[in-house]
C-alpha atoms as a PDB file:
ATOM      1  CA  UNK A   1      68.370  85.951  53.976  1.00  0.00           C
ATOM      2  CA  UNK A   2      66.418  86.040  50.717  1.00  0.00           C
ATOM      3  CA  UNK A   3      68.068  84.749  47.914  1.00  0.00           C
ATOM      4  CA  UNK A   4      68.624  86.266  44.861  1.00  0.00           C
ATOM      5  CA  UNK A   5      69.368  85.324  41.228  1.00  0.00           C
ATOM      6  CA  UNK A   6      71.509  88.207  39.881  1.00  0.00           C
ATOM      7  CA  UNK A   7      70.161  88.208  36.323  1.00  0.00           C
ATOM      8  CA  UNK A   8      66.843  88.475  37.590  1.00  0.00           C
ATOM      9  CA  UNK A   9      67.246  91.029  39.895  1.00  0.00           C
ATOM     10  CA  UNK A  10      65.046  94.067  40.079  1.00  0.00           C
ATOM     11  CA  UNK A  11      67.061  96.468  42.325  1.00  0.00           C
ATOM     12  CA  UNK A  12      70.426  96.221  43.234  1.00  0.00           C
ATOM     13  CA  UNK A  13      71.500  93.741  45.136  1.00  0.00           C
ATOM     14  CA  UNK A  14      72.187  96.531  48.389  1.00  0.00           C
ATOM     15  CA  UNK A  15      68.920  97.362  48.927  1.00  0.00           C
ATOM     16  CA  UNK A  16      68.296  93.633  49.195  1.00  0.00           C
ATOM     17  CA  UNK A  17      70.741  93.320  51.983  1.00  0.00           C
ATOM     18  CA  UNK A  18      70.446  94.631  55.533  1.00  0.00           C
ATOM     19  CA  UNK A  19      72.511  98.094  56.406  1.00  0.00           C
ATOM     20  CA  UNK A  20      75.058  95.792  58.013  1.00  0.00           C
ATOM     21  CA  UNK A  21      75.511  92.965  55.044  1.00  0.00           C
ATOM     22  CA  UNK A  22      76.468  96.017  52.562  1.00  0.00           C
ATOM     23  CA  UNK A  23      79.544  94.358  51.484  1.00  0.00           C
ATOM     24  CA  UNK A  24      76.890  91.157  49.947  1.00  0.00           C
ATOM     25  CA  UNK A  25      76.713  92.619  46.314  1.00  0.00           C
ATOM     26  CA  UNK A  26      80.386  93.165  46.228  1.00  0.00           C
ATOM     27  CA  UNK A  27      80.961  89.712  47.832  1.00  0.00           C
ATOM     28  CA  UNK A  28      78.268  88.247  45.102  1.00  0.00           C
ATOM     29  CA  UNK A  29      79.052  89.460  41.981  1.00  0.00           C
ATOM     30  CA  UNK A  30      82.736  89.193  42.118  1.00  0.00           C
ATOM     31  CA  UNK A  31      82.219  85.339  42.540  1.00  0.00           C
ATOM     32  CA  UNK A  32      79.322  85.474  40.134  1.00  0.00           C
ATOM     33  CA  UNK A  33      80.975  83.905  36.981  1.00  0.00           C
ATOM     34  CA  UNK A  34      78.191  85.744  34.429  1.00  0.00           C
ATOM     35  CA  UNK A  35      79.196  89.154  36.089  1.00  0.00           C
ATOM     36  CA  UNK A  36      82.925  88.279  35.589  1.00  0.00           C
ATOM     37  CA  UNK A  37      82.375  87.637  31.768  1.00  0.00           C
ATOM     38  CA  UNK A  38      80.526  90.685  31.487  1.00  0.00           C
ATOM     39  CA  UNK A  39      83.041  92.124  32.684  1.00  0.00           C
ATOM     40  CA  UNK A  40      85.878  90.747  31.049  1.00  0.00           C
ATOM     41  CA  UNK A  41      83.685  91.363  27.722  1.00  0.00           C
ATOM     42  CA  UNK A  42      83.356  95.154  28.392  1.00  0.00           C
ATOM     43  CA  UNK A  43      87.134  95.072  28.973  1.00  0.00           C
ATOM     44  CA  UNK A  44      87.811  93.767  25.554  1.00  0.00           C
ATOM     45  CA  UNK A  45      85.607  96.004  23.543  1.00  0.00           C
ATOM     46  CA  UNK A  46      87.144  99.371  25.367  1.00  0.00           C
ATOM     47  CA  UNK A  47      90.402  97.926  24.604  1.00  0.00           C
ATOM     48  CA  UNK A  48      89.470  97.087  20.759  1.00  0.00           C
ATOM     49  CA  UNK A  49      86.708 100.091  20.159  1.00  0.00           C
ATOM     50  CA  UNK A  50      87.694 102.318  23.027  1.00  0.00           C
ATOM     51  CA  UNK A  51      84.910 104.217  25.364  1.00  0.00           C
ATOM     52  CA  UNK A  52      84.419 107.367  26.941  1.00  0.00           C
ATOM     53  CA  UNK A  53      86.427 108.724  29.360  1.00  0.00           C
ATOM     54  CA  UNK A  54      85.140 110.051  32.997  1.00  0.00           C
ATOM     55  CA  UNK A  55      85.507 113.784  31.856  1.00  0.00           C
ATOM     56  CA  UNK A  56      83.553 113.062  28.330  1.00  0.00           C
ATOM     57  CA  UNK A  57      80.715 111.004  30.974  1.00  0.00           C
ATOM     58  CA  UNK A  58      80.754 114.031  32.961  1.00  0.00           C
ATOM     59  CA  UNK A  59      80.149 116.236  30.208  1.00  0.00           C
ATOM     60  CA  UNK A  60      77.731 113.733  28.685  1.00  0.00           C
ATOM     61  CA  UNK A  61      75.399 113.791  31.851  1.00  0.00           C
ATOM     62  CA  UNK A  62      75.935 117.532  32.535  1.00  0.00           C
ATOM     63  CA  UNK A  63      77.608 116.841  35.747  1.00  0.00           C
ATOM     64  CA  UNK A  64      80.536 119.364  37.594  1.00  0.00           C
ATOM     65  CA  UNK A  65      84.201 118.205  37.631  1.00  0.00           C
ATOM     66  CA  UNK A  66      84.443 116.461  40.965  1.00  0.00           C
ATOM     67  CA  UNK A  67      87.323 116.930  43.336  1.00  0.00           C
ATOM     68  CA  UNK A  68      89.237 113.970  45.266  1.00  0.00           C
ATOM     69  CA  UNK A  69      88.815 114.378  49.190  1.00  0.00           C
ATOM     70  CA  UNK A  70      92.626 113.411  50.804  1.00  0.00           C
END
C-alpha cells in the first residue's frame, strides 16, 4: 500500500485505497493528530463565532431539503 502524507495529499485519501480498504481514511485521520487539532480548532470557533447551519448550507449551495431514509 502506498503511503500517504495527509497534508500533502492531492485527492482524498479513498480514492487512494482499494474498494475493500474504504474504512483507511476514516481509520487515518482520526489517529492523525494534525486532523484532530483541526478539528478541535473548528470546534472552538463555531462555539465562539458560530457557523452555518445545514439548512442555511443547503440554501447557500442551492441544494433541496433532503429526507432521512428509516
Amino acid at each position: 500500500m502506498k503511503k500517504i502524507e495527509i497534508d500533502k495529499a492531492t485527492a482524498p485519501l479513498s480514492k487512494y485505497a482499494r474498494e475493500a480498504d474504504k474504512e483507511l481514511e476514516t481509520v487515518t485521520l482520526s489517529n492523525n493528530p494534525k486532523f484532530l487539532d483541526l478539528i478541535e480548532k473548528s470546534r472552538t470557533r463555531q462555539k465562539s463565532q458560530g457557523g452555518i447551519s445545514s439548512k442555511g448550507m443547503r440554501h447557500r449551495l442551492g441544494l433541496k431539503k433532503t429526507t432521512r431514509s428509516k
